[in-house]
PDB file of N, CA and C in Angstrom:
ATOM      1  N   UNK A   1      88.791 134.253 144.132  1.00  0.00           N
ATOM      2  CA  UNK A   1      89.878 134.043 143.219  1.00  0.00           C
ATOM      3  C   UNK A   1      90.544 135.394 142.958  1.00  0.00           C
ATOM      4  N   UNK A   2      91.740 135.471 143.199  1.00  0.00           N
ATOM      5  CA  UNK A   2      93.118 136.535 142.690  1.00  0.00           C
ATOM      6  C   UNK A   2      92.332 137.702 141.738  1.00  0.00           C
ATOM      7  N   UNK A   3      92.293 136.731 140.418  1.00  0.00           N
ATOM      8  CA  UNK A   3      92.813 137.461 138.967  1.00  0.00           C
ATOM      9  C   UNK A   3      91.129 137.815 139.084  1.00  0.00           C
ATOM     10  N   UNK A   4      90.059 137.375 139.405  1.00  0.00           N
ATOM     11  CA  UNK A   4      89.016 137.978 139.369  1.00  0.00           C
ATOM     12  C   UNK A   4      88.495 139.244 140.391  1.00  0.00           C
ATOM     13  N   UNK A   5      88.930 139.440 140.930  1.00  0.00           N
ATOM     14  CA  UNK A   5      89.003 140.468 142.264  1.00  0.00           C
ATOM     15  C   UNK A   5      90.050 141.477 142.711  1.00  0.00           C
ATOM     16  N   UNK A   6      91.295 141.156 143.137  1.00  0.00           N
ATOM     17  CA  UNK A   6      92.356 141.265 143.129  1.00  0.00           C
ATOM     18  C   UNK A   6      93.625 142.078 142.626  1.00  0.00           C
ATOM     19  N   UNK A   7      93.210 142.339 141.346  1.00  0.00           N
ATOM     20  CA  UNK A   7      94.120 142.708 140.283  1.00  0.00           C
ATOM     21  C   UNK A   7      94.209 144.374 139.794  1.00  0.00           C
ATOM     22  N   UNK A   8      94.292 144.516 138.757  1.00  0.00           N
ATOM     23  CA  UNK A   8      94.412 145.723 138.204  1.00  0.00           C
ATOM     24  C   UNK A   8      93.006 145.887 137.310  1.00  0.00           C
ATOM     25  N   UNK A   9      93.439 144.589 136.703  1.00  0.00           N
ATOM     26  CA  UNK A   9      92.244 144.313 135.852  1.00  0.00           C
ATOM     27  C   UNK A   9      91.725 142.997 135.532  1.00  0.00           C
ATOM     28  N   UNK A  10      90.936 142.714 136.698  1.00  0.00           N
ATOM     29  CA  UNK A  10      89.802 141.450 137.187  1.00  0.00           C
ATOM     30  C   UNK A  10      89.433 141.040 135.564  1.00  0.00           C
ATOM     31  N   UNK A  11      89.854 139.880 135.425  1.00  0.00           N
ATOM     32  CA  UNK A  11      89.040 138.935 134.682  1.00  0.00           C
ATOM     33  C   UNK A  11      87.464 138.394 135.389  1.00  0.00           C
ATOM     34  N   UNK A  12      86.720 138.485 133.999  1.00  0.00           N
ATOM     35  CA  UNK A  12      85.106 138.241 134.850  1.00  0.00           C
ATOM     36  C   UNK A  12      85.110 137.039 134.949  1.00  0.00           C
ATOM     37  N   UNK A  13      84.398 136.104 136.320  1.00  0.00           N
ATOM     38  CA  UNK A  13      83.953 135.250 136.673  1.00  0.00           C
ATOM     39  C   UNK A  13      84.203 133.523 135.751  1.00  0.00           C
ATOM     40  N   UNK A  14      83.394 133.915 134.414  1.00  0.00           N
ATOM     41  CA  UNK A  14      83.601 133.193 133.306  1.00  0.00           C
ATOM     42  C   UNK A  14      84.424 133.140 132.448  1.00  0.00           C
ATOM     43  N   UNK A  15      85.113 133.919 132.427  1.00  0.00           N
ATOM     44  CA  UNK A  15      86.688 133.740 131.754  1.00  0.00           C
ATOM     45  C   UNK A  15      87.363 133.018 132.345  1.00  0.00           C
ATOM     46  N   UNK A  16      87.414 133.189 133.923  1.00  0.00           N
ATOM     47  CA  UNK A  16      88.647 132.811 134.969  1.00  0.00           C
ATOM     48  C   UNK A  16      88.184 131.109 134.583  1.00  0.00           C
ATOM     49  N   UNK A  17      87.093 131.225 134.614  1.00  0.00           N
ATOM     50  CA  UNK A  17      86.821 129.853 134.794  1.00  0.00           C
ATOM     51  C   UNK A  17      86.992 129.300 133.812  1.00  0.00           C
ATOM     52  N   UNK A  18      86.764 129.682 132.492  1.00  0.00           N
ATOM     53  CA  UNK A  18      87.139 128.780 131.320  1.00  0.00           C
ATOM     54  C   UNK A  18      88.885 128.484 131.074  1.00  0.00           C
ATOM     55  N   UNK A  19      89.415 129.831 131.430  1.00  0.00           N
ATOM     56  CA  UNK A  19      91.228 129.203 131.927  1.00  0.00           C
ATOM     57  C   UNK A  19      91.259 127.884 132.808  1.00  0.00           C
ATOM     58  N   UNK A  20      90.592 128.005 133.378  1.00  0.00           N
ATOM     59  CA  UNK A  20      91.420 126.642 134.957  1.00  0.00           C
ATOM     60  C   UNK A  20      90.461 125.745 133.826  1.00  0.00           C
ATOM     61  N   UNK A  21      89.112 126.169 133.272  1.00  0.00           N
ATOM     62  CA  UNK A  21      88.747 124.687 132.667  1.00  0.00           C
ATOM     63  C   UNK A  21      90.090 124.206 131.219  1.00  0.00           C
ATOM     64  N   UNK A  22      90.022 124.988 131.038  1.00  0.00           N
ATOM     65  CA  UNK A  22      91.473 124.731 129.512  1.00  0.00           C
ATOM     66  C   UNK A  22      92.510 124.375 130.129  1.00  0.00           C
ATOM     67  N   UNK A  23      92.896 124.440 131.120  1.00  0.00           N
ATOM     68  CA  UNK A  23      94.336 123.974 132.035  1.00  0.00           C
ATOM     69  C   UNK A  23      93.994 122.338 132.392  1.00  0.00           C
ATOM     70  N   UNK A  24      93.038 122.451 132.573  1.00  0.00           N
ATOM     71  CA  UNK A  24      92.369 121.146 132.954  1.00  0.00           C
ATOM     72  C   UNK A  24      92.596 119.487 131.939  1.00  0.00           C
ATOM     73  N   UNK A  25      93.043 120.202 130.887  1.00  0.00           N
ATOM     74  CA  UNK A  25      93.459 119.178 129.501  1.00  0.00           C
ATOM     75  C   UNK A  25      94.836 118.555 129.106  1.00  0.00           C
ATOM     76  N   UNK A  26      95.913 119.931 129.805  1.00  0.00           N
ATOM     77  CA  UNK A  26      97.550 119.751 130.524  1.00  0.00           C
ATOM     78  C   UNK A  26      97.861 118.628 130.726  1.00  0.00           C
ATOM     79  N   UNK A  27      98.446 117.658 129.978  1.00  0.00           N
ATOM     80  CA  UNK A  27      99.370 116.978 130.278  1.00  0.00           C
ATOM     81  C   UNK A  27     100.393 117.291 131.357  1.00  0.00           C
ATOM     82  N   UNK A  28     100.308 116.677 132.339  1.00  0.00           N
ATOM     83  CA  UNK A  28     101.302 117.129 133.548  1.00  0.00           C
ATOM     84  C   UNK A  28     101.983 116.182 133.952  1.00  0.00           C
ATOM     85  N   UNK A  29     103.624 116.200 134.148  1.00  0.00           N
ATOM     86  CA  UNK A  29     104.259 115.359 134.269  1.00  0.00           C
ATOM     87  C   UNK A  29     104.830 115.634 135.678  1.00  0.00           C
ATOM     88  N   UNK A  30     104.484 114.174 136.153  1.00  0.00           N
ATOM     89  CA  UNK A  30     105.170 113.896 137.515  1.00  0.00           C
ATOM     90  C   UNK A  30     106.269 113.514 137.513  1.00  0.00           C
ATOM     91  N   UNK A  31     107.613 113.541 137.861  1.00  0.00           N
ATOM     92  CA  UNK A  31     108.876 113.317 138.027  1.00  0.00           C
ATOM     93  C   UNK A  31     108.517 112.103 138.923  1.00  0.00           C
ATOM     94  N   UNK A  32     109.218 110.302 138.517  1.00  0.00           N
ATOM     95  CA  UNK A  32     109.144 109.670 139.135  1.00  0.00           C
ATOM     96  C   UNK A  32     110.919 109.275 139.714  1.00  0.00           C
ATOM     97  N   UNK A  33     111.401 108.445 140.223  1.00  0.00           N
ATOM     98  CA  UNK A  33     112.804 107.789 140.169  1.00  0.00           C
ATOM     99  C   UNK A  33     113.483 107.529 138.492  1.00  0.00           C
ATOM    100  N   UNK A  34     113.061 106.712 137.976  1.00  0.00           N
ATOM    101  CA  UNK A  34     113.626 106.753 136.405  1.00  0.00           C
ATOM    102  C   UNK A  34     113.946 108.415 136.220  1.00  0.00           C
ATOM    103  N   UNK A  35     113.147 109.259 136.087  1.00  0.00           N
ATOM    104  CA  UNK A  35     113.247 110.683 135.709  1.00  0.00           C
ATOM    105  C   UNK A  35     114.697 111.279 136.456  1.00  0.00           C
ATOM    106  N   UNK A  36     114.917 111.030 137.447  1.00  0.00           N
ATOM    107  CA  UNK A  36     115.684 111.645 138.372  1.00  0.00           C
ATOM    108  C   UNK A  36     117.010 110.606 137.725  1.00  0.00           C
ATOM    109  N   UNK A  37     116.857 109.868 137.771  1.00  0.00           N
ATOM    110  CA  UNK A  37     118.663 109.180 137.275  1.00  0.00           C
ATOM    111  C   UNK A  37     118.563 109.472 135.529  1.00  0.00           C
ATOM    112  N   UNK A  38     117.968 108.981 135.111  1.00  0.00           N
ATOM    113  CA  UNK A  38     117.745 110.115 133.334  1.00  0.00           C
ATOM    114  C   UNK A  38     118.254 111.562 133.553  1.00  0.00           C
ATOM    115  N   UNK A  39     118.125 112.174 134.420  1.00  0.00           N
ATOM    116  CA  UNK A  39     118.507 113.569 134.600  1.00  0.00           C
ATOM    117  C   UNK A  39     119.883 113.144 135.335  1.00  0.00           C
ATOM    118  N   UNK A  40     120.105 112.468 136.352  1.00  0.00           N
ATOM    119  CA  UNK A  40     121.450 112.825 136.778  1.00  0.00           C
ATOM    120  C   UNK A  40     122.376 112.334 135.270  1.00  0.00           C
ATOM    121  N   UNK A  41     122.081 111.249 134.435  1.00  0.00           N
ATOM    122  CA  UNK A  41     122.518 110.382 133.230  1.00  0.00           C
ATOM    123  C   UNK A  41     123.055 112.250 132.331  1.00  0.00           C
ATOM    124  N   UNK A  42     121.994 112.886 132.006  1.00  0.00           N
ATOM    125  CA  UNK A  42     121.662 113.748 131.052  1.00  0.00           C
ATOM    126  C   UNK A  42     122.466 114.998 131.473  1.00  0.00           C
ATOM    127  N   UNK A  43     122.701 115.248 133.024  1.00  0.00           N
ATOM    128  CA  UNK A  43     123.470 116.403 133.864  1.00  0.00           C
ATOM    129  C   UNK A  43     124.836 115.866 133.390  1.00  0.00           C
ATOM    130  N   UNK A  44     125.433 114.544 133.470  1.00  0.00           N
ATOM    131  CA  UNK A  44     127.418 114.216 133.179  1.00  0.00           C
ATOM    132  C   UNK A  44     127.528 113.955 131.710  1.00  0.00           C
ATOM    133  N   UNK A  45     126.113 113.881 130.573  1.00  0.00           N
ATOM    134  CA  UNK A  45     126.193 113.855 129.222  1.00  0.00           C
ATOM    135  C   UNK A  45     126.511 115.128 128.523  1.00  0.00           C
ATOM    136  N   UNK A  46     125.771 115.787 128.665  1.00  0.00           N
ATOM    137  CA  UNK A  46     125.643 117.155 128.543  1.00  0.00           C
ATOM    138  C   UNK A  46     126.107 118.527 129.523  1.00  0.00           C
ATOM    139  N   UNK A  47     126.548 117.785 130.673  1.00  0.00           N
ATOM    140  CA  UNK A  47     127.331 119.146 131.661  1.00  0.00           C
ATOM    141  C   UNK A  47     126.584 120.235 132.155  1.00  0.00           C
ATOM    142  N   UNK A  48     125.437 119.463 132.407  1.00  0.00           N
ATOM    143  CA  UNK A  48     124.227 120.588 132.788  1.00  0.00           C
ATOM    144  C   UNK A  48     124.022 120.771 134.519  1.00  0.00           C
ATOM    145  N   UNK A  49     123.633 121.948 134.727  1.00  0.00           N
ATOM    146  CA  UNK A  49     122.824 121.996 136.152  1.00  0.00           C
ATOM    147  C   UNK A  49     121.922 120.763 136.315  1.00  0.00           C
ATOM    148  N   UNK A  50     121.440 119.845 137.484  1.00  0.00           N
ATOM    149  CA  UNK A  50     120.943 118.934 138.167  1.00  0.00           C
ATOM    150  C   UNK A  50     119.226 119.479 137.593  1.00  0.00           C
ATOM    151  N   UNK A  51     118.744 120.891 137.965  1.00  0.00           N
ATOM    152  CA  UNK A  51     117.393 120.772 137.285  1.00  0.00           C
ATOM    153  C   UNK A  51     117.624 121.027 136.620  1.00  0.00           C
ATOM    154  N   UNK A  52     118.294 122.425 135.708  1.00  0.00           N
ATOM    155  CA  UNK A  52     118.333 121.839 134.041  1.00  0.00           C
ATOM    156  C   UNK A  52     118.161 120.767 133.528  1.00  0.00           C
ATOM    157  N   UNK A  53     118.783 119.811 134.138  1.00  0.00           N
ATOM    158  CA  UNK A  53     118.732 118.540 133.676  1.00  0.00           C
ATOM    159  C   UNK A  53     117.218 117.680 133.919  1.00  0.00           C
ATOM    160  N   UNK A  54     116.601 118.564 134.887  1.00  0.00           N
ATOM    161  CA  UNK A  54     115.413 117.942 135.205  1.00  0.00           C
ATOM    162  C   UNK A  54     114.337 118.654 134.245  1.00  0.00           C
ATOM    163  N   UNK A  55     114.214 119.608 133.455  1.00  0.00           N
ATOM    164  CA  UNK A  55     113.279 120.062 132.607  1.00  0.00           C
ATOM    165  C   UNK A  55     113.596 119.570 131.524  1.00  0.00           C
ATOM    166  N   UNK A  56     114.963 119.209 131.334  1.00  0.00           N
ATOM    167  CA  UNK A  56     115.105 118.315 130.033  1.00  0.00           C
ATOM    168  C   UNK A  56     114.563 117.307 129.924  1.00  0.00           C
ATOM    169  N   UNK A  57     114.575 116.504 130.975  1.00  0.00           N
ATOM    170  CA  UNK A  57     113.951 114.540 131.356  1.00  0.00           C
ATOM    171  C   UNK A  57     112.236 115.161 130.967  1.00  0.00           C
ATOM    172  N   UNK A  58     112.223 115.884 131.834  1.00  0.00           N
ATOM    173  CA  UNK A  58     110.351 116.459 131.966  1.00  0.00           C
ATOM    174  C   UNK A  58     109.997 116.334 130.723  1.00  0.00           C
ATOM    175  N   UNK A  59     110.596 117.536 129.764  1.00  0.00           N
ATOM    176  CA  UNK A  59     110.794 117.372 128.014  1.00  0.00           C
ATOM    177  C   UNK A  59     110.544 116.571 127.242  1.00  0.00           C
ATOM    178  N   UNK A  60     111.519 115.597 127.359  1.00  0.00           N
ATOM    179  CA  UNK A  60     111.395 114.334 126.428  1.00  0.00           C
ATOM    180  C   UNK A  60     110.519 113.561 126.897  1.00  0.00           C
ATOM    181  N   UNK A  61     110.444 113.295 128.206  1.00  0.00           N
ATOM    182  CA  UNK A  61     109.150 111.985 128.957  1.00  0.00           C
ATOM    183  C   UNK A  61     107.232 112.757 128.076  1.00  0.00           C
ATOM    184  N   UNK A  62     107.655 114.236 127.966  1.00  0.00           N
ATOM    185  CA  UNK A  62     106.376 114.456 127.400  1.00  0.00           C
ATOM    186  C   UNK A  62     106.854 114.940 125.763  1.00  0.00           C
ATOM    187  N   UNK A  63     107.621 114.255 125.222  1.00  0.00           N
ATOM    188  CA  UNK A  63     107.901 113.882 124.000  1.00  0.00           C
ATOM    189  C   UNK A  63     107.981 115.719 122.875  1.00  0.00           C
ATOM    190  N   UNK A  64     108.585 116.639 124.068  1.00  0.00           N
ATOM    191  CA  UNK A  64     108.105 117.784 123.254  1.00  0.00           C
ATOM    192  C   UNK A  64     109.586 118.091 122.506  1.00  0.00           C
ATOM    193  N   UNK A  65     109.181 118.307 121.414  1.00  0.00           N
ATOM    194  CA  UNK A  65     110.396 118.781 120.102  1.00  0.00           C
ATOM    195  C   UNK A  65     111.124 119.859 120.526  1.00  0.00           C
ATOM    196  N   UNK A  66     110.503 121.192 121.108  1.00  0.00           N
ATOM    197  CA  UNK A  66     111.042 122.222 121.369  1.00  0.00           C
ATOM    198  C   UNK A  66     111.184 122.692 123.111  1.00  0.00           C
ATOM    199  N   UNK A  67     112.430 123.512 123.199  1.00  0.00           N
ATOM    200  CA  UNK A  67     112.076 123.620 124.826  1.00  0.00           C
ATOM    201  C   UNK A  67     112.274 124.976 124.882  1.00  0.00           C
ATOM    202  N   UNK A  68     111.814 125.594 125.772  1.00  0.00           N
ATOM    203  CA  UNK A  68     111.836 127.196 125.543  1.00  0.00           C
ATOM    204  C   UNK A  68     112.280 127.675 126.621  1.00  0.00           C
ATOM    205  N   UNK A  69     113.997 127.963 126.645  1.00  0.00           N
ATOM    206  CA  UNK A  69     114.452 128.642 127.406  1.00  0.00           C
ATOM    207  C   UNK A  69     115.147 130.003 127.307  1.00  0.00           C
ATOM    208  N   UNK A  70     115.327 130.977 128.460  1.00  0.00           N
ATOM    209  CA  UNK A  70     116.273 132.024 128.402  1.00  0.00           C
ATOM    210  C   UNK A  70     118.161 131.281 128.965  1.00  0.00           C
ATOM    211  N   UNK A  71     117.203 130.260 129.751  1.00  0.00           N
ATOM    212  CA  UNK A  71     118.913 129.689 130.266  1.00  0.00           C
ATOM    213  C   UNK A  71     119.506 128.840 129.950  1.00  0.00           C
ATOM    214  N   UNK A  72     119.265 127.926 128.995  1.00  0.00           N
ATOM    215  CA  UNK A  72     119.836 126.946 128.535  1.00  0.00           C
ATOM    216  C   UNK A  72     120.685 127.429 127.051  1.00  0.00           C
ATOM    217  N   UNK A  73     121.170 127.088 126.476  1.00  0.00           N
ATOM    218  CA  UNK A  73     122.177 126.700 125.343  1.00  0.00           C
ATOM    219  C   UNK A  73     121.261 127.166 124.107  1.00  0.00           C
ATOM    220  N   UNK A  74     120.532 128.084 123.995  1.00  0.00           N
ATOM    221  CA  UNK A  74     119.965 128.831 122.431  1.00  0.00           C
ATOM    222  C   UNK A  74     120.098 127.672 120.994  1.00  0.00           C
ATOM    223  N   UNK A  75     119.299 126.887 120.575  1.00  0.00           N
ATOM    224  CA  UNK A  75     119.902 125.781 119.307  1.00  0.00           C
ATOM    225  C   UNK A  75     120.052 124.686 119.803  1.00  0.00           C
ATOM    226  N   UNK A  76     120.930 124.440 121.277  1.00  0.00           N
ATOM    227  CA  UNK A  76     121.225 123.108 121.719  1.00  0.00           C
ATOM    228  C   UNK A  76     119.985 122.087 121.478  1.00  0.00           C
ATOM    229  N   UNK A  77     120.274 121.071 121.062  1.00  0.00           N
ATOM    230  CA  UNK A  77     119.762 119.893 121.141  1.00  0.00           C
ATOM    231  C   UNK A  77     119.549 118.310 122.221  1.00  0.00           C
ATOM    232  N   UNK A  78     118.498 118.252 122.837  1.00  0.00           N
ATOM    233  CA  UNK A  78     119.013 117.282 123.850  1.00  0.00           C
ATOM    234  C   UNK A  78     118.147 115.713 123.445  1.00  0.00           C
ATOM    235  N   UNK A  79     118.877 115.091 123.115  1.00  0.00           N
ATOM    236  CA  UNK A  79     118.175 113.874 122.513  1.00  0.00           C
ATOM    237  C   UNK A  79     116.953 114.530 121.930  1.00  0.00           C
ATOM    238  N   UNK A  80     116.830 114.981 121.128  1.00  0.00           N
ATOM    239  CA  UNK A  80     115.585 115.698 119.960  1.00  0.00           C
ATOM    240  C   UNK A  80     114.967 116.574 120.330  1.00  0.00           C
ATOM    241  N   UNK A  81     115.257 117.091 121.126  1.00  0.00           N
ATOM    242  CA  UNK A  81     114.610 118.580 121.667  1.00  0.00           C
ATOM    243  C   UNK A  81     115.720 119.790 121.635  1.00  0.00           C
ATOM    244  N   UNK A  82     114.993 120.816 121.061  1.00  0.00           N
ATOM    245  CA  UNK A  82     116.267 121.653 120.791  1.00  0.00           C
ATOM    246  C   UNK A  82     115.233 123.138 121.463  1.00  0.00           C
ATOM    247  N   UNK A  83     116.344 123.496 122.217  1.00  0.00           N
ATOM    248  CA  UNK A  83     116.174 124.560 122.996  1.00  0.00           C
ATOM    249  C   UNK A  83     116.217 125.878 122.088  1.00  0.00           C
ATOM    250  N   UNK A  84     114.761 126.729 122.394  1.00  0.00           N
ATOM    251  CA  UNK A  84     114.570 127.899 121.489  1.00  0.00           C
ATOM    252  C   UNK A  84     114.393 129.074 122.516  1.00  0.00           C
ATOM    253  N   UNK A  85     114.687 130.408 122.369  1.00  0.00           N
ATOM    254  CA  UNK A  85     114.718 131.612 123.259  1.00  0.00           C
ATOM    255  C   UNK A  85     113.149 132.047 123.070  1.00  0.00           C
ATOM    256  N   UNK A  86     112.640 132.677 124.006  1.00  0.00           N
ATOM    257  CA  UNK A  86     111.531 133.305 124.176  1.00  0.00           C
ATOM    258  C   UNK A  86     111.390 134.472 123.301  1.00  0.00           C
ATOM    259  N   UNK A  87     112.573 134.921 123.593  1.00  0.00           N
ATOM    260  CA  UNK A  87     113.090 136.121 123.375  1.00  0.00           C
ATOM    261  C   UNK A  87     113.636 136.546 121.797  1.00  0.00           C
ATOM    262  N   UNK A  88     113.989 135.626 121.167  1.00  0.00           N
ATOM    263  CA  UNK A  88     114.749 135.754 119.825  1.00  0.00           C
ATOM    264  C   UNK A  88     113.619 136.121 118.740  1.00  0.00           C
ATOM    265  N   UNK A  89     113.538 136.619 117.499  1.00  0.00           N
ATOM    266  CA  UNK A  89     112.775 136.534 116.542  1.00  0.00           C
ATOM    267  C   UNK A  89     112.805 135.787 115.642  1.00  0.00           C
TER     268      UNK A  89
END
């Protein structure tokens, strides 16, 4: 593994592993057909880029309030998700 060997500064053995085990709990969303016309729907609603429009669908299908971008619209709101900067304080 990379980050255990690899690096600057190797994470030990049991760390690495308790990350991939905590990743392991991730809700992960698969983009099906519905998702993809919701996004093209959400790209001529809102005037967005095609994946922009696809992290938005991703968003709401996993029901999250906030979305955290540098490239999207700072405040914007997309059907209840409102886009916040990484970056802002």
């Amino acid at each position: 593994m990379t980050i255990t060997h690899k690096v600057a500064k190797p994470l030990a053995p049991e760390v690495a592993a308790r990350l991939v085990s905590d990743l392991g709990i991730w809700h992960v969303h698969r983009p099906g057909v519905e998702d993809i016309l919701d996004a093209i729907h959400l790209q001529e609603r809102y005037q967005l880029a095609f994946w922009d429009a696809m992290i938005v669908t991703g968003a709401l299908q996993l029901h999250c309030h906030c979305i955290w971008s540098e490239d999207l619209n700072l405040g914007q709101v997309y059907d209840g998700a409102r886009v916040m900067s990484p970056f802002s304080h």
